[in-house]
N, C-alpha and C. Protein backbone atom coordinates (compact mmCIF):
# COMPACT_ATOMS: atom_id res chain seq x y z
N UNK A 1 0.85 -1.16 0.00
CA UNK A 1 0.00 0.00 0.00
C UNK A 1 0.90 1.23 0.00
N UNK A 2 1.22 1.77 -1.37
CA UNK A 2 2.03 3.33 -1.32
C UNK A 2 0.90 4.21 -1.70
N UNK A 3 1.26 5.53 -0.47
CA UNK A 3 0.45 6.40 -0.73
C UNK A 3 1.17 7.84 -0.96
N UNK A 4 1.37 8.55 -1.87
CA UNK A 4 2.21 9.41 -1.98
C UNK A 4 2.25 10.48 -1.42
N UNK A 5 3.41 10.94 -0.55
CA UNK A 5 3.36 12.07 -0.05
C UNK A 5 2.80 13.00 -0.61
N UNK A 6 2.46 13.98 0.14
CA UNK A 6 2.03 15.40 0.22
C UNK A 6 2.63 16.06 -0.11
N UNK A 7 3.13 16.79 -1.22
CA UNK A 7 3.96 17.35 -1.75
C UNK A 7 4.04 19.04 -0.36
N UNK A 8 5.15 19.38 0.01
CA UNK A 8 5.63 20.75 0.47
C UNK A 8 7.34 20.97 0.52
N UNK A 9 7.51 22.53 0.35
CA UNK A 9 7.71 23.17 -0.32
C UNK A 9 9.08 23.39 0.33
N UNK A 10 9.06 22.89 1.73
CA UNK A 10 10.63 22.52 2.47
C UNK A 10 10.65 21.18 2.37
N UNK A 11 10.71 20.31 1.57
CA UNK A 11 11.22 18.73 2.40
C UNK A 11 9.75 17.73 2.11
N UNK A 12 10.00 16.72 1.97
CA UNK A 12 8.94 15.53 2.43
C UNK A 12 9.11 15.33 4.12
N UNK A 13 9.53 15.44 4.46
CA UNK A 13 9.24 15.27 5.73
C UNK A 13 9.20 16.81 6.59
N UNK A 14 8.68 17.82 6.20
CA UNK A 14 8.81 18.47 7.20
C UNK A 14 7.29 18.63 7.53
N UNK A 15 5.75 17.94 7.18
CA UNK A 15 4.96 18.13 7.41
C UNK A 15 4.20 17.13 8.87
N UNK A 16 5.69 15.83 9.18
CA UNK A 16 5.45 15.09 9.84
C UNK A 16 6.46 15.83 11.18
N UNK A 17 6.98 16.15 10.96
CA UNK A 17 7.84 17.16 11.57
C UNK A 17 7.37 17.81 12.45
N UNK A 18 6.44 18.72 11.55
CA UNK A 18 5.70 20.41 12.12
C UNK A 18 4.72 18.95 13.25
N UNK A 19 3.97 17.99 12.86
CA UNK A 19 2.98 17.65 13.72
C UNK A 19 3.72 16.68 14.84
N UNK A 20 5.26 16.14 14.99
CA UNK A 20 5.46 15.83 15.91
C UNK A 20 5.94 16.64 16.91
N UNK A 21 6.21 17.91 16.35
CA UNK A 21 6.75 19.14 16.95
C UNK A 21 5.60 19.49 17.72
N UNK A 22 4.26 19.91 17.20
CA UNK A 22 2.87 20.11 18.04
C UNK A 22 2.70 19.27 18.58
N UNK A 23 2.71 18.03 18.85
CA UNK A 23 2.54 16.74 19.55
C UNK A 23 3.34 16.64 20.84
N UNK A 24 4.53 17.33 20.61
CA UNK A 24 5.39 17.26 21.85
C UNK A 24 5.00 18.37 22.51
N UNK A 25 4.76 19.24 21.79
CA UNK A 25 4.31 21.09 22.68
C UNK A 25 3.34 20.63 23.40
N UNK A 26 1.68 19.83 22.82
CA UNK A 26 0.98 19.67 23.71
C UNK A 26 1.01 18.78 24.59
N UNK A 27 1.83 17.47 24.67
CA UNK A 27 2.18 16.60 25.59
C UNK A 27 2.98 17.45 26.55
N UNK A 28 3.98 18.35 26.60
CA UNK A 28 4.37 19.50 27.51
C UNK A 28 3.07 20.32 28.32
N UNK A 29 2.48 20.58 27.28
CA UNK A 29 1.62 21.65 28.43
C UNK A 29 0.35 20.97 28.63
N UNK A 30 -0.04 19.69 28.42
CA UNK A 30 -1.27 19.20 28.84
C UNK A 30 -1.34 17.91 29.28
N UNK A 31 -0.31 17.01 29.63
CA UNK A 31 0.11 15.79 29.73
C UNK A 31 -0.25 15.73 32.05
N UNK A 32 -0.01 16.48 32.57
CA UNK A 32 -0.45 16.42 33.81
C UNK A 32 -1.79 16.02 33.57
N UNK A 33 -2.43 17.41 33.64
CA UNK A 33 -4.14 17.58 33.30
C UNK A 33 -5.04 16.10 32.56
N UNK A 34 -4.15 16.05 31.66
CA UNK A 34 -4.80 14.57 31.21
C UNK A 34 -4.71 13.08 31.82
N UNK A 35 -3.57 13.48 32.55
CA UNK A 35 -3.60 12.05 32.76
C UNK A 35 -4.65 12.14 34.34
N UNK A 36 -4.56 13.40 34.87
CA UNK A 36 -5.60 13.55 35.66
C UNK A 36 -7.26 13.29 36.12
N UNK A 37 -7.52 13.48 34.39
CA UNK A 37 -8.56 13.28 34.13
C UNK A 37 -8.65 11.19 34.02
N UNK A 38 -10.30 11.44 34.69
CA UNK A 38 -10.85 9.94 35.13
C UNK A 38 -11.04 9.55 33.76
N UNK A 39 -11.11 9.83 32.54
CA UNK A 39 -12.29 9.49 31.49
C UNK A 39 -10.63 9.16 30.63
N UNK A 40 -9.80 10.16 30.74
CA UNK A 40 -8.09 10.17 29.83
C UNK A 40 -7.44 8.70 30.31
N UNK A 41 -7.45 8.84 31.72
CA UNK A 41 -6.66 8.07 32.45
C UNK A 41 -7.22 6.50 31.83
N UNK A 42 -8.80 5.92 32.38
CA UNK A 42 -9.42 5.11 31.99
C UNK A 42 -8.91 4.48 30.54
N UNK A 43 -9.56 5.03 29.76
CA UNK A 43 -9.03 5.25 28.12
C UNK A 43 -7.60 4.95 28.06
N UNK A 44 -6.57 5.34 28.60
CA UNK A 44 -5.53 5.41 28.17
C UNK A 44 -5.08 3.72 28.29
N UNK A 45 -5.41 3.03 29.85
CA UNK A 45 -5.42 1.96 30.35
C UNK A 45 -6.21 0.50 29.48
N UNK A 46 -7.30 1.03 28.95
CA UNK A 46 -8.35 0.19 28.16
C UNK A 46 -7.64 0.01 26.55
N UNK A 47 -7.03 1.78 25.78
CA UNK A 47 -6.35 1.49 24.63
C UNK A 47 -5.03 0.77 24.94
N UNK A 48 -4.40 0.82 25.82
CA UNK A 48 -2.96 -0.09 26.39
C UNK A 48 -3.47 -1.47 26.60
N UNK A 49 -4.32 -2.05 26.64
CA UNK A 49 -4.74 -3.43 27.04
C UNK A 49 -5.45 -3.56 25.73
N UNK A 50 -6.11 -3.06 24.28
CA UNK A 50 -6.13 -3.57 23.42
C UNK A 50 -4.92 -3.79 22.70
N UNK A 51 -4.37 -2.81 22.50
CA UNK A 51 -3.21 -3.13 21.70
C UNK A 51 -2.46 -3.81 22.29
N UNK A 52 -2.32 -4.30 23.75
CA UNK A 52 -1.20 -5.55 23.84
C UNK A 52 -2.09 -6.61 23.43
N UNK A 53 -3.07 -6.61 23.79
CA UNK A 53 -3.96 -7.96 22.68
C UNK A 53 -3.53 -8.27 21.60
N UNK A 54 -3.97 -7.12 20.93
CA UNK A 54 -3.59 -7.20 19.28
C UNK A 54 -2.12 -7.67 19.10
N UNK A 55 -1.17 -7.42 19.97
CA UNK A 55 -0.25 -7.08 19.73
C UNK A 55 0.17 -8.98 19.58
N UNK A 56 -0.24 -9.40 20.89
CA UNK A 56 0.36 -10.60 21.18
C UNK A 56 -0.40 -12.11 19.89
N UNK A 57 -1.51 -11.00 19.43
CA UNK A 57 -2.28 -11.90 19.04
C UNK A 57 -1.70 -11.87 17.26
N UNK A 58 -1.06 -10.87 17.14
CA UNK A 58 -0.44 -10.72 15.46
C UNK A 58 0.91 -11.70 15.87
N UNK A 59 1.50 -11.70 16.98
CA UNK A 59 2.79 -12.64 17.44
C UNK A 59 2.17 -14.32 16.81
N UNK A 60 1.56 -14.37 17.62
CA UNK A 60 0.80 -15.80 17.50
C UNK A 60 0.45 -16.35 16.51
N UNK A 61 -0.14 -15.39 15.59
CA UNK A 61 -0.02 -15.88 14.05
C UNK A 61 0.45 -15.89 12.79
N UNK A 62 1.50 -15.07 13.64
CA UNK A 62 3.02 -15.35 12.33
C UNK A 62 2.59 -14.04 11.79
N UNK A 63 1.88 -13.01 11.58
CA UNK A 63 2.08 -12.00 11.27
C UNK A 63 3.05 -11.12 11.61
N UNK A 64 3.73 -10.80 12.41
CA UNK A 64 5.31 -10.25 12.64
C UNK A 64 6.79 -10.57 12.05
N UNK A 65 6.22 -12.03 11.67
CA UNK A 65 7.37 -12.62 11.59
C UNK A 65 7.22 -12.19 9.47
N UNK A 66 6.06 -12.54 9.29
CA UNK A 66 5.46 -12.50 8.10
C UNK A 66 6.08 -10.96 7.45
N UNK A 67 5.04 -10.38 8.05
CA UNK A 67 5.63 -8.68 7.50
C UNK A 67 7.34 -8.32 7.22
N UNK A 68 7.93 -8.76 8.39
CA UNK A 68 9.56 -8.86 8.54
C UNK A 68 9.87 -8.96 7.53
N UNK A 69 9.73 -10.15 7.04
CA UNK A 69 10.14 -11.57 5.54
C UNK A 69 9.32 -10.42 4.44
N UNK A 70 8.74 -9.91 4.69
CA UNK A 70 8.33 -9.42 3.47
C UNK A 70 8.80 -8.11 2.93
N UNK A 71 9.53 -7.18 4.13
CA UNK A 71 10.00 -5.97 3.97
C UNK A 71 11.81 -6.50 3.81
N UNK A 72 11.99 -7.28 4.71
CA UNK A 72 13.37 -7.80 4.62
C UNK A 72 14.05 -8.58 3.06
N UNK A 73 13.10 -9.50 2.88
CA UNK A 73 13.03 -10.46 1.65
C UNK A 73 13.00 -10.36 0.36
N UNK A 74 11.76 -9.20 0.56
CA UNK A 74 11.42 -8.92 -0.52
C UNK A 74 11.30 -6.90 -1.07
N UNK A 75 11.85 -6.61 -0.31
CA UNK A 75 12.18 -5.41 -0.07
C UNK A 75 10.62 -4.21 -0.50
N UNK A 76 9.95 -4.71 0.22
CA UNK A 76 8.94 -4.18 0.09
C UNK A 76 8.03 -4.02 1.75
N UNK A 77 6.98 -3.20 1.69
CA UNK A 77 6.24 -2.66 2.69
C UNK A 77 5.26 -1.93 2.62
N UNK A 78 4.00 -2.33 3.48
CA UNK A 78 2.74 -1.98 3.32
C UNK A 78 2.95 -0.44 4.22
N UNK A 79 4.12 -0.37 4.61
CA UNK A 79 4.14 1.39 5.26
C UNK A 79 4.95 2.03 3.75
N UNK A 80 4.16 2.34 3.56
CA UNK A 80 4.86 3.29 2.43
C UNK A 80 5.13 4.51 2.75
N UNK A 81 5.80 5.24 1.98
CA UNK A 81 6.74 6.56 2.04
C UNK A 81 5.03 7.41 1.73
N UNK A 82 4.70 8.37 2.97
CA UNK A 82 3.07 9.25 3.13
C UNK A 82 2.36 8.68 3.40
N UNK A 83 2.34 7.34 4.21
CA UNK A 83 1.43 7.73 4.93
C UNK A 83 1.53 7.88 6.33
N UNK A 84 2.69 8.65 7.08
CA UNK A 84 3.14 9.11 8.27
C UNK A 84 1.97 10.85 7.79
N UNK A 85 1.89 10.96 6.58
CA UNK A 85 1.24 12.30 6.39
C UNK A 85 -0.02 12.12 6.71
N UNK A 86 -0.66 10.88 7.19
CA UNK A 86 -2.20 10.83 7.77
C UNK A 86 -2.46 10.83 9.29
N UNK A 87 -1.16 11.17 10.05
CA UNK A 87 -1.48 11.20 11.33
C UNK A 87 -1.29 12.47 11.64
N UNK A 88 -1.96 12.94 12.76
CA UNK A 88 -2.83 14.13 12.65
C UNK A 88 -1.69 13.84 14.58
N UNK A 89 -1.79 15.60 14.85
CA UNK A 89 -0.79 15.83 16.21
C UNK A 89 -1.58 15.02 17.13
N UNK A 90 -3.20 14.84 17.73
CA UNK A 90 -3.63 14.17 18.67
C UNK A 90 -2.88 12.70 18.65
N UNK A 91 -3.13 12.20 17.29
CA UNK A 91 -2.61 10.66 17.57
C UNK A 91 -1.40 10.66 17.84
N UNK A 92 -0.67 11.51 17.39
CA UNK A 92 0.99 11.70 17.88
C UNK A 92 0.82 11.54 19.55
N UNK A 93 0.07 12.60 20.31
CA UNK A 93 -0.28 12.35 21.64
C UNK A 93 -0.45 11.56 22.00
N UNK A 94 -1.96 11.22 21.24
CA UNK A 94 -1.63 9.53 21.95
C UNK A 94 -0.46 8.30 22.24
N UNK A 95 -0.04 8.52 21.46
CA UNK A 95 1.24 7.67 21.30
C UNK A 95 2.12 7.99 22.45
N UNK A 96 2.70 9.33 22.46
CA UNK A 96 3.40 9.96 24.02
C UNK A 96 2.65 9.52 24.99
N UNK A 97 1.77 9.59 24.83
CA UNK A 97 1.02 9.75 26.53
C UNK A 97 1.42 7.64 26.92
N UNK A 98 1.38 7.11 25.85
CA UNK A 98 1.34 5.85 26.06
C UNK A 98 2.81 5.25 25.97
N UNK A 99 4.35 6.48 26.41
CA UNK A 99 5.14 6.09 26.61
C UNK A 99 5.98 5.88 25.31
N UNK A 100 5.65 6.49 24.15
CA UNK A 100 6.25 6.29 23.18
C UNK A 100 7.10 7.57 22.64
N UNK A 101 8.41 7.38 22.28
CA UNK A 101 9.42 8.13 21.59
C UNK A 101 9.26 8.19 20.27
N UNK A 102 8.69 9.57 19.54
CA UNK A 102 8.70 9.57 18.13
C UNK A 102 10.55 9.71 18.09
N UNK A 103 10.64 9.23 17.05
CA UNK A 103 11.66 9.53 15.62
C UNK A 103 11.83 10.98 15.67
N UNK A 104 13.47 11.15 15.38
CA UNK A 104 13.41 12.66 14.99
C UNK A 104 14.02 12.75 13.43
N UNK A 105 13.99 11.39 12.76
CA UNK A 105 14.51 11.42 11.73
C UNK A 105 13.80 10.05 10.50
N UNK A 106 13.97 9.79 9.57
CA UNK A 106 13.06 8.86 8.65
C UNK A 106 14.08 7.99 8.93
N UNK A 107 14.22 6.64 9.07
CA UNK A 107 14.98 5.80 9.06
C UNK A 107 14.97 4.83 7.78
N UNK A 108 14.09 4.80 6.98
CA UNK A 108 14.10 4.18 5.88
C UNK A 108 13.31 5.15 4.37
N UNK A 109 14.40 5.31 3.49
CA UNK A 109 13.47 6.53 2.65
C UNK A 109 12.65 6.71 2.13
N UNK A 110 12.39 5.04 1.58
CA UNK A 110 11.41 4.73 1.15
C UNK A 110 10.13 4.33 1.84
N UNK A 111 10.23 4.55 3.03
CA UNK A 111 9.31 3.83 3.77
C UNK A 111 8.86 4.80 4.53
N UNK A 112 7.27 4.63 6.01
CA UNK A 112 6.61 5.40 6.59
C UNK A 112 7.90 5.69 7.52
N UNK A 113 7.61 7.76 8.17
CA UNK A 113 8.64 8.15 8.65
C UNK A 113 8.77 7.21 10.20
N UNK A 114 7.26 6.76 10.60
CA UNK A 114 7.87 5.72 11.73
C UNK A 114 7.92 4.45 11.45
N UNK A 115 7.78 3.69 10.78
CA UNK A 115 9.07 2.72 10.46
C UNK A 115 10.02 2.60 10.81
N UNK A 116 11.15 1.57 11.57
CA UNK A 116 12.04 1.26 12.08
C UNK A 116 12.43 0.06 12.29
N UNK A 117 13.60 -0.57 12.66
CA UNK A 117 14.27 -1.21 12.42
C UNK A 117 13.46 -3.08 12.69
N UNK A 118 12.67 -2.57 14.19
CA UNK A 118 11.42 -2.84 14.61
C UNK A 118 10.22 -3.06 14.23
N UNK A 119 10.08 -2.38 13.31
CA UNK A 119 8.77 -2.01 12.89
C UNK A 119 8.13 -0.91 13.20
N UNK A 120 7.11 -0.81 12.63
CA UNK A 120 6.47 0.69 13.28
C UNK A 120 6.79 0.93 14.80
N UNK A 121 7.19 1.61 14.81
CA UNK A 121 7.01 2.83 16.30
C UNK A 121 6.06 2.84 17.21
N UNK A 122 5.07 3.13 16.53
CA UNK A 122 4.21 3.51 17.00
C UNK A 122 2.89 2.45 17.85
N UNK A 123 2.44 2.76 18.55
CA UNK A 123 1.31 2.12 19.29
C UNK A 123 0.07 2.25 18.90
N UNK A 124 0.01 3.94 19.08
CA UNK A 124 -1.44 4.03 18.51
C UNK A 124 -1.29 4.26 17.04
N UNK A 125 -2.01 3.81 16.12
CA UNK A 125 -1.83 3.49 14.90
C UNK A 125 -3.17 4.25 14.13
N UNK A 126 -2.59 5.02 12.89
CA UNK A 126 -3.90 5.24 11.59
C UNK A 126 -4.85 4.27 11.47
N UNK A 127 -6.03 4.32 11.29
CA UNK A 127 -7.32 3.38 11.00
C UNK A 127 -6.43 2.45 9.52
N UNK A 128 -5.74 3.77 8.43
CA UNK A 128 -5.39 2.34 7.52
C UNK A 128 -4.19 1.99 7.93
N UNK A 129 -3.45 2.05 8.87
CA UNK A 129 -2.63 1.03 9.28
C UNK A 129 -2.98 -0.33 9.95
N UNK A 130 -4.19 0.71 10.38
CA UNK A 130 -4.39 -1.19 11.62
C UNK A 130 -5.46 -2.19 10.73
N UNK A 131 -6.65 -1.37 9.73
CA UNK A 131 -7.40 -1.99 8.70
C UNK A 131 -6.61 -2.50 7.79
N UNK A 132 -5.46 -2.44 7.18
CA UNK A 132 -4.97 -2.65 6.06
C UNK A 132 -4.73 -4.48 6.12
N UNK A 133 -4.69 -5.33 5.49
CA UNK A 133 -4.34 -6.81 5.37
C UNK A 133 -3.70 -7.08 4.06
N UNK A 134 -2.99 -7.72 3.92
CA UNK A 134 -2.24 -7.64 2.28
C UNK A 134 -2.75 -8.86 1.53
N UNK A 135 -2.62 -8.99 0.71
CA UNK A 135 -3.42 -10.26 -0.07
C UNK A 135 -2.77 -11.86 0.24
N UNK A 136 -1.52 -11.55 0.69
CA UNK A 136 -0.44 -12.65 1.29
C UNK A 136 -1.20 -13.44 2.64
N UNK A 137 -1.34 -12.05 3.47
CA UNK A 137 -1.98 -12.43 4.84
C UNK A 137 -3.12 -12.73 5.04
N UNK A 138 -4.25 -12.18 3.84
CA UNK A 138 -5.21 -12.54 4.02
C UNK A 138 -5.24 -14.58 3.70
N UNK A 139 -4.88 -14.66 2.58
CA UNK A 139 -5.14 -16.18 1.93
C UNK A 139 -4.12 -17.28 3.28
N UNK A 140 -3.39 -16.58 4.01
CA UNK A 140 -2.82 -17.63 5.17
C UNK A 140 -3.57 -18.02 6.11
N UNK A 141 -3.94 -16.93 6.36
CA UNK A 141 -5.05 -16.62 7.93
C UNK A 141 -5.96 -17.33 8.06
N UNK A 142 -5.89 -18.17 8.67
CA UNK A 142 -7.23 -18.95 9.19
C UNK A 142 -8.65 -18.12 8.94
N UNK A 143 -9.82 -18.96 8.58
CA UNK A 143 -11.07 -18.06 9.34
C UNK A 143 -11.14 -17.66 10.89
N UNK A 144 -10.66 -18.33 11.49
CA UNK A 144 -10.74 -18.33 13.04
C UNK A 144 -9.47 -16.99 13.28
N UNK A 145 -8.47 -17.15 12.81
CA UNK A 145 -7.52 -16.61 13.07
C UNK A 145 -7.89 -14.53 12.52
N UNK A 146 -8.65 -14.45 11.19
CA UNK A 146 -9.28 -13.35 10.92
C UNK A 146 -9.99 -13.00 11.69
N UNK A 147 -10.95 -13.78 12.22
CA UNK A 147 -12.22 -12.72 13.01
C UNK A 147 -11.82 -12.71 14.38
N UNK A 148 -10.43 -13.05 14.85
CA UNK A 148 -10.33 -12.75 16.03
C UNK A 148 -8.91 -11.55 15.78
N UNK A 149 -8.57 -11.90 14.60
CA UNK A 149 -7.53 -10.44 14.37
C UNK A 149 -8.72 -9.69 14.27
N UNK A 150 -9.52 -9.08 13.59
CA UNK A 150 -10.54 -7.97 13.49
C UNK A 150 -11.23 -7.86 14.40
N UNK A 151 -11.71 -8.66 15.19
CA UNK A 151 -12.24 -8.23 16.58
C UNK A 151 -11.30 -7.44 17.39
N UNK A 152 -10.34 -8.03 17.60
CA UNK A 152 -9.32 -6.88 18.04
C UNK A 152 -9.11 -5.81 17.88
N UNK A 153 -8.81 -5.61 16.37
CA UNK A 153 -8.69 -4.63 15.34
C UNK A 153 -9.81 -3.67 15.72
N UNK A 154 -10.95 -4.22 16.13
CA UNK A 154 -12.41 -3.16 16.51
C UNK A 154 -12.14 -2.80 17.50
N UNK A 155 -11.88 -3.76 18.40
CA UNK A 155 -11.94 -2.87 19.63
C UNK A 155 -10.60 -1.98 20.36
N UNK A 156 -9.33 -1.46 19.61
CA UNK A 156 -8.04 -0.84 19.24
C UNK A 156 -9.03 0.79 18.28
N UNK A 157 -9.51 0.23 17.58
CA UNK A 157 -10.09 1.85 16.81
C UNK A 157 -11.32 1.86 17.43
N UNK A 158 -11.86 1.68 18.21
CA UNK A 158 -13.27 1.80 19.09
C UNK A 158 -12.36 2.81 20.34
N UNK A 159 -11.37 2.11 20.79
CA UNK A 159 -11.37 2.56 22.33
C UNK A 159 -10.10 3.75 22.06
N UNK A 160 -10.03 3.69 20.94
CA UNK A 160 -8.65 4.84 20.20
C UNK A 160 -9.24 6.25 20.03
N UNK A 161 -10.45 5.67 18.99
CA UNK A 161 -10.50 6.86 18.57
C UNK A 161 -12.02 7.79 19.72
N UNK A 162 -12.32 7.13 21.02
CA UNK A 162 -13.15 7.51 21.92
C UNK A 162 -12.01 8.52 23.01
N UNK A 163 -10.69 7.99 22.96
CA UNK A 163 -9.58 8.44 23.39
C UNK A 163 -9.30 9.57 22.96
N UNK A 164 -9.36 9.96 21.38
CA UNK A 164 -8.77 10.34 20.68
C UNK A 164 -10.11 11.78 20.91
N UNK A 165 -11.25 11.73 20.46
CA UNK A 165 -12.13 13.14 20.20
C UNK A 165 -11.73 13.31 22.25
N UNK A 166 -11.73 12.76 22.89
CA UNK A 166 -11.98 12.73 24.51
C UNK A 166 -10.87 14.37 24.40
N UNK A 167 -9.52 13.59 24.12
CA UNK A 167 -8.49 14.07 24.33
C UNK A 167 -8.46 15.87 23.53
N UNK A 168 -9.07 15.07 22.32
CA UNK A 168 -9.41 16.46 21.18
C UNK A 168 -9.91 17.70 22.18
N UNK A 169 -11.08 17.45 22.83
CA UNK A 169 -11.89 18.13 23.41
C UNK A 169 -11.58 19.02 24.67
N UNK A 170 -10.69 18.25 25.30
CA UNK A 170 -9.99 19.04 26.60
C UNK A 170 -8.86 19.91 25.93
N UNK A 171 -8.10 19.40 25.03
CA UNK A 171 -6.80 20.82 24.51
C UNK A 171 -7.67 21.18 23.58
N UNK A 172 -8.51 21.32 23.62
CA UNK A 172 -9.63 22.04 22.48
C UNK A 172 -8.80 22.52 21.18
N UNK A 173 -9.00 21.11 20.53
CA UNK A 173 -8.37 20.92 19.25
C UNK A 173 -9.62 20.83 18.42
């Protein structure tokens, strides 16, 4: 899945830049207050316990290992170079608030600016990062093994993005 950057007028990357730059400003001046809050705090605890689900549950079915072999192997990747340009500064937050270190640099050129050596970076994830399935993974995957990846998958952008307007709403974004 390549989605082509956003063309601007300093750099391909300075538009992921400007929003991890706002991402850190407001994790500075609103990161007490939120985690203060009963409804932030909650949320934050409920999206941290889906995604280790998800997380352990893509382990389990060879999807980690899969993706690897496929960016490694075959020198290819469903994070393509733009679409780090679909995350917006809240989800950047989210991600901080949940203990995560953005990148201050692209580590692969061809590839999403969080991409790493690891794999994505990131925790909280774009709707088409975590929706996306490649035609490889789909035809492996069990039936059993799909509807319990997508159940997951629901309840990661259910309890994300309830996180996500929550959070919107108090730094009145």
């Amino acid at each position: 899945m390549k989605i082509s950057p956003t063309p601007h007028p300093y750099g391909p990357d300075i538009l992921v830049r400007e929003r991890i730059e706002s991402a850190l400003s407001l994790h500075r001046s609103w990161e007490a207050r939120l985690r203060q809050d009963a409804l932030i705090s909650a949320g934050l605890d409920k999206l941290a316990g889906s995604l280790e689900a998800g997380r352990r549950l893509m382990l389990a079915l060879g999807m980690v290992r899969a993706c690897r072999w496929c960016e490694e192997a075959e020198g290819g990747s469903c994070c393509g170079l733009g679409i780090e340009n679909r995350y917006g500064d809240i989800l950047l937050l989210l991600n901080l608030l949940l203990g995560v270190t953005l990148p201050a640099r692209r580590e692969k050129p061809d590839s999403c600016y969080f991409l790493n050596q690891e794999g994505c970076c990131l925790r909280v994830r774009h709707v088409l990062c975590v929706n996306y399935l490649c035609g490889r993974l789909k035809e492996t995957l069990s039936r059993e093994g799909l509807i319990a990846l997508q159940t997951l998958q629901g309840q990661e952008l259910n309890s994300g993005f309830v996180l996500h307007e929550a959070v919107r709403k108090i730094v009145g974004l």
